[in-house]
PDB file of N, CA and C in Angstrom:
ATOM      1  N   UNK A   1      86.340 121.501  95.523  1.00  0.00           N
ATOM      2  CA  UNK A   1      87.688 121.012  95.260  1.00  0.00           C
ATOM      3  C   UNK A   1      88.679 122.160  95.337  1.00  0.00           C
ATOM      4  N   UNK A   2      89.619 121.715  96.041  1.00  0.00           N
ATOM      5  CA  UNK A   2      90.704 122.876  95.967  1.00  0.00           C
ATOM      6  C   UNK A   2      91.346 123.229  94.267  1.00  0.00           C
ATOM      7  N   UNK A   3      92.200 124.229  94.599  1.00  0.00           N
ATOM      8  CA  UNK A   3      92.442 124.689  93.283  1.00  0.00           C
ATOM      9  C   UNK A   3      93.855 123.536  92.811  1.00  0.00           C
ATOM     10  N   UNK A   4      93.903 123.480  91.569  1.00  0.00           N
ATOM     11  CA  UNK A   4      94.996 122.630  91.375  1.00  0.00           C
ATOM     12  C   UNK A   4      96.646 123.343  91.662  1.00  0.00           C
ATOM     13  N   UNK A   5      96.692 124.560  91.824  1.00  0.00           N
ATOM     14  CA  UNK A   5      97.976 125.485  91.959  1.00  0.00           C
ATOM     15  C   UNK A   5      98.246 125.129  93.030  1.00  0.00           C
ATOM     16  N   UNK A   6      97.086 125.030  94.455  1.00  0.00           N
ATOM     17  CA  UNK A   6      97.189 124.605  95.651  1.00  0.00           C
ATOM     18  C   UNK A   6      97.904 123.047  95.663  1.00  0.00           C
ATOM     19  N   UNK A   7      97.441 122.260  95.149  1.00  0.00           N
ATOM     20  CA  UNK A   7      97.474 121.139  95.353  1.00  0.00           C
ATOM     21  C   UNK A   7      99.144 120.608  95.127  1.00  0.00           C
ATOM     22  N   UNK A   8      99.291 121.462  93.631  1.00  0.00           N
ATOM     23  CA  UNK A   8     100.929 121.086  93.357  1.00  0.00           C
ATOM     24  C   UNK A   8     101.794 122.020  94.133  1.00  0.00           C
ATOM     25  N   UNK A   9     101.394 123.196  94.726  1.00  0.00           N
ATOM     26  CA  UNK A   9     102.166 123.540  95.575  1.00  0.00           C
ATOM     27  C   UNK A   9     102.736 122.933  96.690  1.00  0.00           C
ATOM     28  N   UNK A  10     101.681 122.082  97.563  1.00  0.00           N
ATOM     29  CA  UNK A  10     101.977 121.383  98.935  1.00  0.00           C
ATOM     30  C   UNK A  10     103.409 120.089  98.276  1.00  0.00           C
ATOM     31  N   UNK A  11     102.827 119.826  96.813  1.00  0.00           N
ATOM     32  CA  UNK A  11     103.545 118.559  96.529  1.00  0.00           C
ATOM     33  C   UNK A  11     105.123 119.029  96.425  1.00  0.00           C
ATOM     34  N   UNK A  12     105.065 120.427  95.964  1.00  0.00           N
ATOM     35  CA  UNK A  12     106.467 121.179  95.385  1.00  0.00           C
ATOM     36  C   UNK A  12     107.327 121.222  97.082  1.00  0.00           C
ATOM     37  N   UNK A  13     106.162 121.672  97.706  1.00  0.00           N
ATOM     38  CA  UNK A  13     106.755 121.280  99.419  1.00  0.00           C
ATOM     39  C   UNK A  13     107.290 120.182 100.169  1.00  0.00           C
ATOM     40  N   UNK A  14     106.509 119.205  99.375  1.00  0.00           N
ATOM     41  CA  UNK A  14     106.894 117.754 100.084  1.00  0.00           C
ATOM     42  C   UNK A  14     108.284 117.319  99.647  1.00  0.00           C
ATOM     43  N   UNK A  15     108.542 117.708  98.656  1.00  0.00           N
ATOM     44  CA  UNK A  15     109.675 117.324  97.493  1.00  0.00           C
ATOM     45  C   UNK A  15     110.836 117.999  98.214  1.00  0.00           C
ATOM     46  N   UNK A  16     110.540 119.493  98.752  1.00  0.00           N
ATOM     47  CA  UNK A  16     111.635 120.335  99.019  1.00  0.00           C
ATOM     48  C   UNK A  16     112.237 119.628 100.691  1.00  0.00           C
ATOM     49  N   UNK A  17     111.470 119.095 101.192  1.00  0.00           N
ATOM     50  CA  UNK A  17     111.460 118.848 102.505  1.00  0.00           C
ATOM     51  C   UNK A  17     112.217 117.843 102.706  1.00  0.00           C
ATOM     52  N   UNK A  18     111.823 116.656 101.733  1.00  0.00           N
ATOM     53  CA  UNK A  18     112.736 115.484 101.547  1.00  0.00           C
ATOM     54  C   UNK A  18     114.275 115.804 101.020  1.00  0.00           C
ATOM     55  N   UNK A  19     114.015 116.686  99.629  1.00  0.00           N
ATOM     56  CA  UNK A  19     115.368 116.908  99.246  1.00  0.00           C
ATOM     57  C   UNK A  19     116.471 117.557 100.833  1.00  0.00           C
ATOM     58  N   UNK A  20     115.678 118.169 101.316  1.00  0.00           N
ATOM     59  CA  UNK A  20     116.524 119.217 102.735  1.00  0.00           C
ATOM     60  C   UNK A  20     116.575 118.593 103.692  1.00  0.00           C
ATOM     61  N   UNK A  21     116.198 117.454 104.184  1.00  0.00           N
ATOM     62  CA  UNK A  21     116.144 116.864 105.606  1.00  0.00           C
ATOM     63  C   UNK A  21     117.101 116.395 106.201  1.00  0.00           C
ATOM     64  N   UNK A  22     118.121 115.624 104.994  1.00  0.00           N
ATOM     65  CA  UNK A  22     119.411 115.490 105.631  1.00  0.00           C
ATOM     66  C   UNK A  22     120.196 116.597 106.395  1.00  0.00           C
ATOM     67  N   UNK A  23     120.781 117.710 105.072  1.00  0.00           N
ATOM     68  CA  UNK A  23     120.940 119.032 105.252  1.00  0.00           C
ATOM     69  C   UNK A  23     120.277 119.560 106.826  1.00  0.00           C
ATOM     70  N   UNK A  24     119.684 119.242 106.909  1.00  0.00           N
ATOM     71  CA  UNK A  24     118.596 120.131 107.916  1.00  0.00           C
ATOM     72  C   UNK A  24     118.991 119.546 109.416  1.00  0.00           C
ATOM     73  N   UNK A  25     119.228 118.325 109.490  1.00  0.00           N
ATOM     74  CA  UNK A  25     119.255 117.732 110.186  1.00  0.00           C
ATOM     75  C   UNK A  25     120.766 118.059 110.683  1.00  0.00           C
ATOM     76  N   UNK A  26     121.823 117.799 110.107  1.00  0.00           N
ATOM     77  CA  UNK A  26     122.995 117.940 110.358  1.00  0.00           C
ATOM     78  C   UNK A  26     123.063 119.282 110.808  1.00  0.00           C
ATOM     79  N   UNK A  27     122.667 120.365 110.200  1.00  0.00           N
ATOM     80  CA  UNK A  27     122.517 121.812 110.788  1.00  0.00           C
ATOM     81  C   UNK A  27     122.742 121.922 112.078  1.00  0.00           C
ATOM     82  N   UNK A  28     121.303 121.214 112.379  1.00  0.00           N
ATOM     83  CA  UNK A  28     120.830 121.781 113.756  1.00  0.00           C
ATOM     84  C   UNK A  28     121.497 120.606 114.783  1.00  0.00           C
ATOM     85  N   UNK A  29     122.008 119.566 114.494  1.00  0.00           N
ATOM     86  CA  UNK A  29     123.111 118.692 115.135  1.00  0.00           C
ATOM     87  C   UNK A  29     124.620 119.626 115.490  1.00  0.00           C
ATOM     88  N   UNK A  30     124.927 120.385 114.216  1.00  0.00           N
ATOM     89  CA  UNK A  30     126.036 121.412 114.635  1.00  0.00           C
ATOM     90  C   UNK A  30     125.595 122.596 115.117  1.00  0.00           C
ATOM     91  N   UNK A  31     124.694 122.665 115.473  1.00  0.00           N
ATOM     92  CA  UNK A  31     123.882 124.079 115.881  1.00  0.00           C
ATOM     93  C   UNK A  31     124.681 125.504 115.125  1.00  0.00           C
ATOM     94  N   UNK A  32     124.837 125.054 113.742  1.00  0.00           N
ATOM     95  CA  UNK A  32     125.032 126.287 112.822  1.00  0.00           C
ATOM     96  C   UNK A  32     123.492 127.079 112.270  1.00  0.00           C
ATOM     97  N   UNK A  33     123.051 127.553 113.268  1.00  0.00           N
ATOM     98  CA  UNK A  33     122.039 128.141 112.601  1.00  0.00           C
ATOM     99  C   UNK A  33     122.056 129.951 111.625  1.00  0.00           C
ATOM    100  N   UNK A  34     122.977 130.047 111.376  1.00  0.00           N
ATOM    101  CA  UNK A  34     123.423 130.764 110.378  1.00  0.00           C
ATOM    102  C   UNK A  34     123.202 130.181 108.832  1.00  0.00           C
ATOM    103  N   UNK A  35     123.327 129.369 108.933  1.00  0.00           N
ATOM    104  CA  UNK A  35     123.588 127.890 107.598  1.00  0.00           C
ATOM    105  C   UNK A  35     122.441 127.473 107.569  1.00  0.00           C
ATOM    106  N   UNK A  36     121.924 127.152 108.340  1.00  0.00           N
ATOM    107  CA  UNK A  36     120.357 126.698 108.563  1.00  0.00           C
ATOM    108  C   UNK A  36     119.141 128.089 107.695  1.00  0.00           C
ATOM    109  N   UNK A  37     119.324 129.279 108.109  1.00  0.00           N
ATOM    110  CA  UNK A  37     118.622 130.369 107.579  1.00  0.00           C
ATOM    111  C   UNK A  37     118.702 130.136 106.148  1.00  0.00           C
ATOM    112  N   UNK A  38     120.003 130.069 105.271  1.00  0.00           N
ATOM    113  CA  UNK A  38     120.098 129.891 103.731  1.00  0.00           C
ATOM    114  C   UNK A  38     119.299 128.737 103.215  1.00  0.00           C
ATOM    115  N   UNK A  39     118.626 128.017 103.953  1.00  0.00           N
ATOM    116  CA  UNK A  39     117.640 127.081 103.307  1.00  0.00           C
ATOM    117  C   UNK A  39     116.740 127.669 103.196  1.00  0.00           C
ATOM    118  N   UNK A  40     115.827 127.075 101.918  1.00  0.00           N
ATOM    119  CA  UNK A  40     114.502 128.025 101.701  1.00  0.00           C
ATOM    120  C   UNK A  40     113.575 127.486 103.050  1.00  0.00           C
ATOM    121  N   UNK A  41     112.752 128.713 102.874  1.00  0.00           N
ATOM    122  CA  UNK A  41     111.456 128.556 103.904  1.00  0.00           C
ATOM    123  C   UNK A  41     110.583 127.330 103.677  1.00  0.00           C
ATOM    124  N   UNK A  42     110.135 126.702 102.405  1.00  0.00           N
ATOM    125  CA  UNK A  42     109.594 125.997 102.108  1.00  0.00           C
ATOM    126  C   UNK A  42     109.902 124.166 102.421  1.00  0.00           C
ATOM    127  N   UNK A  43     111.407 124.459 102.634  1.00  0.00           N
ATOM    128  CA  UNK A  43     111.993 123.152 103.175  1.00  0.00           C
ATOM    129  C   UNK A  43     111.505 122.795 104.401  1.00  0.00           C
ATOM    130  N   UNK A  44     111.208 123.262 105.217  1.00  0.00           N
ATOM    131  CA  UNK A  44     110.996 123.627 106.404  1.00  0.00           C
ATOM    132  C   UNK A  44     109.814 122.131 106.511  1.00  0.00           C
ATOM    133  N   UNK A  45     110.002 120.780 107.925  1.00  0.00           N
ATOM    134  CA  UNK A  45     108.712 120.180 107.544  1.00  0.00           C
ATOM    135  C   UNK A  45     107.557 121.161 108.595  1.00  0.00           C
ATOM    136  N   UNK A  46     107.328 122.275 108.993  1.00  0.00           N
ATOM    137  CA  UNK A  46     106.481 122.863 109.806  1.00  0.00           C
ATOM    138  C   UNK A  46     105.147 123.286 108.638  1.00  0.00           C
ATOM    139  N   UNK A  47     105.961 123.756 107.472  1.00  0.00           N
ATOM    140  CA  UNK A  47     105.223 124.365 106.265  1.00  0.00           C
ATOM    141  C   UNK A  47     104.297 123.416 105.868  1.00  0.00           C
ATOM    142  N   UNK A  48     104.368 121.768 105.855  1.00  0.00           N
ATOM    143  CA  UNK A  48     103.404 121.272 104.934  1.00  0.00           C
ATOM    144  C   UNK A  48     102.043 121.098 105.596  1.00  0.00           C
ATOM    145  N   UNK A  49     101.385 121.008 105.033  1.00  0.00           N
ATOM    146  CA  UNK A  49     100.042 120.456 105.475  1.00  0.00           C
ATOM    147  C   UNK A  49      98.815 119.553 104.859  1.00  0.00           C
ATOM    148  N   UNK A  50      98.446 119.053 105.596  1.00  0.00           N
ATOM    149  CA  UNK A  50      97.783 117.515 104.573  1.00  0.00           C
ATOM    150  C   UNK A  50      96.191 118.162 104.123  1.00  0.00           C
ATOM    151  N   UNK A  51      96.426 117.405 102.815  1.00  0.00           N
ATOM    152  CA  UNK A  51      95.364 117.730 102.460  1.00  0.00           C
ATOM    153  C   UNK A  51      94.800 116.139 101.599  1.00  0.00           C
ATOM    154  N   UNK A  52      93.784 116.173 101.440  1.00  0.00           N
ATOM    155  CA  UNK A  52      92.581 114.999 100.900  1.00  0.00           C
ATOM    156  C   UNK A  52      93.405 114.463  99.368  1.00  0.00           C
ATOM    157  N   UNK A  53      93.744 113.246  99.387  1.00  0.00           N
ATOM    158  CA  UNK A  53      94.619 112.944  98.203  1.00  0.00           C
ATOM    159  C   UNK A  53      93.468 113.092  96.977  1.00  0.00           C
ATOM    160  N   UNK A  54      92.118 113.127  97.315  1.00  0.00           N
ATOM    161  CA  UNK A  54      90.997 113.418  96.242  1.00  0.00           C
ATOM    162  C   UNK A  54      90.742 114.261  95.402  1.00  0.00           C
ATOM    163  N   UNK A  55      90.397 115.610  96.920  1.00  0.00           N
ATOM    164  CA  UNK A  55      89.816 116.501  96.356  1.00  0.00           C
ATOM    165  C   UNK A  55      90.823 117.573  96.926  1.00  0.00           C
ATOM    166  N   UNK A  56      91.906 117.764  97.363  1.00  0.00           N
ATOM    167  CA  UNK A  56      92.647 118.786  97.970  1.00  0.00           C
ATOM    168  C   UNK A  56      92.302 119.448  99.250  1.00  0.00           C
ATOM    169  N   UNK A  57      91.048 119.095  99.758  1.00  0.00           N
ATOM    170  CA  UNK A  57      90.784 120.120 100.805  1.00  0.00           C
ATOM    171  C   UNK A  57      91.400 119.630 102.366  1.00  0.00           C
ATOM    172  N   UNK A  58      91.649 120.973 102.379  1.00  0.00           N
ATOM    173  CA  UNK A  58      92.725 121.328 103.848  1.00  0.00           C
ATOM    174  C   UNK A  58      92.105 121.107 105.314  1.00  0.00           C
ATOM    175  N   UNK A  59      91.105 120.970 105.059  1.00  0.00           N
ATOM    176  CA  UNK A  59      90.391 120.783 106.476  1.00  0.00           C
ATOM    177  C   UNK A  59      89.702 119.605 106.937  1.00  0.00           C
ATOM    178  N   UNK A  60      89.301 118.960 107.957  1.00  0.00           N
ATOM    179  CA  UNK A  60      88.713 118.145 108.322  1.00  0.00           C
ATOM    180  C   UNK A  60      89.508 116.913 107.643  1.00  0.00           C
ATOM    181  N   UNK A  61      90.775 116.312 107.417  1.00  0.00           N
ATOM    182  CA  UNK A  61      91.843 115.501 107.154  1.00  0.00           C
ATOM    183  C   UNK A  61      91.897 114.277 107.618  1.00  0.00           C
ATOM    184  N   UNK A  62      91.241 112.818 107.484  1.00  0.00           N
ATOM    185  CA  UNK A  62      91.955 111.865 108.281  1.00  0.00           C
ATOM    186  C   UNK A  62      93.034 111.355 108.300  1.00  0.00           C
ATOM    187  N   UNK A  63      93.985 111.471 108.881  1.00  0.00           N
ATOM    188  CA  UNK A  63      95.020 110.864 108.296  1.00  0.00           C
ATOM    189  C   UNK A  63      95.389 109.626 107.878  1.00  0.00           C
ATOM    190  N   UNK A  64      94.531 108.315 109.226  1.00  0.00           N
ATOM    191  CA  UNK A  64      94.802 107.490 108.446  1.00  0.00           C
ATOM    192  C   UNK A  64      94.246 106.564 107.419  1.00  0.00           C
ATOM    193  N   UNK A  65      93.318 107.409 106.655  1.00  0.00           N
ATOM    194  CA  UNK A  65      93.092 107.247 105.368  1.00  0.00           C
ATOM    195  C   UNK A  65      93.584 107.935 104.359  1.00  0.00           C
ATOM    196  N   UNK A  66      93.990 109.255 104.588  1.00  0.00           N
ATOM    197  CA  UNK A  66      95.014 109.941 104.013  1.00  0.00           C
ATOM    198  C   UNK A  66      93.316 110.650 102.615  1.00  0.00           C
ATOM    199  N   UNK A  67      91.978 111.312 103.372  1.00  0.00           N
ATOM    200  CA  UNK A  67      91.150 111.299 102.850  1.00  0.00           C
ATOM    201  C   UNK A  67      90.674 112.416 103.839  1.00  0.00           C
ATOM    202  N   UNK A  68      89.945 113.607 103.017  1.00  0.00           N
ATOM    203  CA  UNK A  68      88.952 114.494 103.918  1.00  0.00           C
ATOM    204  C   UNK A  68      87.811 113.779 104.478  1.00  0.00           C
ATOM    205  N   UNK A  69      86.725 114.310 105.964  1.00  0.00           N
ATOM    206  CA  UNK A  69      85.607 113.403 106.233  1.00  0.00           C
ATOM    207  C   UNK A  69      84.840 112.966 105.005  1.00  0.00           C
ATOM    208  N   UNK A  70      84.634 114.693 104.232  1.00  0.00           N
ATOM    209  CA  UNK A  70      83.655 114.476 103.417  1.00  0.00           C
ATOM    210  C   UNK A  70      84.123 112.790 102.317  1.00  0.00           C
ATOM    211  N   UNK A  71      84.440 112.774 101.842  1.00  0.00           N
ATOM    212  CA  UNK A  71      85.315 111.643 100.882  1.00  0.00           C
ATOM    213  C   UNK A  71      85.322 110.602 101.811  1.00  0.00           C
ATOM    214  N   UNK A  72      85.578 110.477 102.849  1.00  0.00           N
ATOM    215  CA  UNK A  72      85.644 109.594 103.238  1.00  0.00           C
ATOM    216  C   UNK A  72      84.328 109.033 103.611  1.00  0.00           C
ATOM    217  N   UNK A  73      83.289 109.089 104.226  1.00  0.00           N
ATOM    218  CA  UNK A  73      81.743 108.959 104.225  1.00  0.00           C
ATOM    219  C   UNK A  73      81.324 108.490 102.930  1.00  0.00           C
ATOM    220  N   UNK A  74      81.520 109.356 101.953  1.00  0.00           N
ATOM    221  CA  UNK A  74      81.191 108.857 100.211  1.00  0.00           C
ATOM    222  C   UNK A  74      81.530 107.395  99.951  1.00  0.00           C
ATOM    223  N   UNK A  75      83.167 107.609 100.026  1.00  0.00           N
ATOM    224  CA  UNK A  75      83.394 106.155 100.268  1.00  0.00           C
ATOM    225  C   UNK A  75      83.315 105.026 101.022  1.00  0.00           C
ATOM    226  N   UNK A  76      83.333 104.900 102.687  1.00  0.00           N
ATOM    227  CA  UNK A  76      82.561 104.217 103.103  1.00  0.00           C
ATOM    228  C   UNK A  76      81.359 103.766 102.826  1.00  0.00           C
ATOM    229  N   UNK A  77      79.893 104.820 102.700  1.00  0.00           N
ATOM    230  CA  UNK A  77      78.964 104.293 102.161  1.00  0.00           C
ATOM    231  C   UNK A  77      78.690 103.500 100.683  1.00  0.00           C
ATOM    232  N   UNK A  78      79.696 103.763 100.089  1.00  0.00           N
ATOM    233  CA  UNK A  78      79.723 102.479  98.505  1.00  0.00           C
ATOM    234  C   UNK A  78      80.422 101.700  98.750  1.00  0.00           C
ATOM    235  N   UNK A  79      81.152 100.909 100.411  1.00  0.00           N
ATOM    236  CA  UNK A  79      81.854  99.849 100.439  1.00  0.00           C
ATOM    237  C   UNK A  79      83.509 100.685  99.787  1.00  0.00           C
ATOM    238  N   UNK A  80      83.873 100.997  99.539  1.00  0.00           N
ATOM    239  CA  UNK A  80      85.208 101.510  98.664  1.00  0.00           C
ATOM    240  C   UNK A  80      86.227 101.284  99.544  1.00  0.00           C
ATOM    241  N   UNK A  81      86.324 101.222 100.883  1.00  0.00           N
ATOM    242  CA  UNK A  81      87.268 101.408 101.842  1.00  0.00           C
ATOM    243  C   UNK A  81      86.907 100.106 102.770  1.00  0.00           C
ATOM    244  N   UNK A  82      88.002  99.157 102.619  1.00  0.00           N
ATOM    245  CA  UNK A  82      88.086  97.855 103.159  1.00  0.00           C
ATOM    246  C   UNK A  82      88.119  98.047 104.478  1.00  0.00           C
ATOM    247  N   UNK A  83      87.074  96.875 105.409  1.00  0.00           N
ATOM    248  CA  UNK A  83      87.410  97.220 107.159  1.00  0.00           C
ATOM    249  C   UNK A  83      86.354  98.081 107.456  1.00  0.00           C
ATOM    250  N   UNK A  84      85.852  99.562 106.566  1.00  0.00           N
ATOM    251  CA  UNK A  84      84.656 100.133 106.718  1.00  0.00           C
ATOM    252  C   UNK A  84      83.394  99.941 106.744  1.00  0.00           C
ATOM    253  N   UNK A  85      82.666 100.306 107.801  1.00  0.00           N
ATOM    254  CA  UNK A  85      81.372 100.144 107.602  1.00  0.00           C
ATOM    255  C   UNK A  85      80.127 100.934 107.928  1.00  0.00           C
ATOM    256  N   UNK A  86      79.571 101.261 107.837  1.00  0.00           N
ATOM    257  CA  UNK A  86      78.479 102.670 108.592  1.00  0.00           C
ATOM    258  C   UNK A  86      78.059 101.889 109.922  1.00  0.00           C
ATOM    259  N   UNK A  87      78.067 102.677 110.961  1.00  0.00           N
ATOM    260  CA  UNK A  87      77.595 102.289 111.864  1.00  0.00           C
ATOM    261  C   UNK A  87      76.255 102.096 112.428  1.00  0.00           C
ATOM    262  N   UNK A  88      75.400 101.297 112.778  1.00  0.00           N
ATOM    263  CA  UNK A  88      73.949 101.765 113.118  1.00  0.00           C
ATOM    264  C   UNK A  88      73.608 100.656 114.421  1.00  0.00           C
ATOM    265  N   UNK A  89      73.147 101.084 115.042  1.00  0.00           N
ATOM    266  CA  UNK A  89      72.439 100.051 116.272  1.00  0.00           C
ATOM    267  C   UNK A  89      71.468 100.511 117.082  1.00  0.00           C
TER     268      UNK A  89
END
């Protein structure tokens, strides 16, 4: 499991991104990128990255379960995830 500092960090990101997007947007519509620099780095949506709404981990991501493989297999195999099924033939 990722660390929990990790986890609320990405969220502290998601938050900043939404709060800035308007802002952000209009910026680069006026191509003031002078104005654009005074936003934090963290606003930025390039910075975020998905991670497993479970267990935090950064890698191997599905998105549209919004679940790492590992977690996701777990749950498929106990039925947990509607539409899923293990495959065999």
């Amino acid at each position: 499991m990722a660390k929990e500092s990790m986890k609320a960090r990405e969220v502290k990101r998601a938050k900043m991104v939404a709060k800035y997007a308007a802002k952000r947007a209009q910026l680069l519509k006026e191509g003031n990128y002078e104005a654009l620099q005074l936003i934090p780095k963290n606003a930025s949506p390039v910075r975020l990255h998905n991670r497993c709404k479970i267990t935090g981990r950064p890698k191997g991501y599905m998105r549209q379960f919004g679940l790492s493989r590992i977690q996701f297999r777990e749950m498929a195999s106990k039925g947990l995830i509607p539409g899923v099924k293990k495959a065999s033939w």
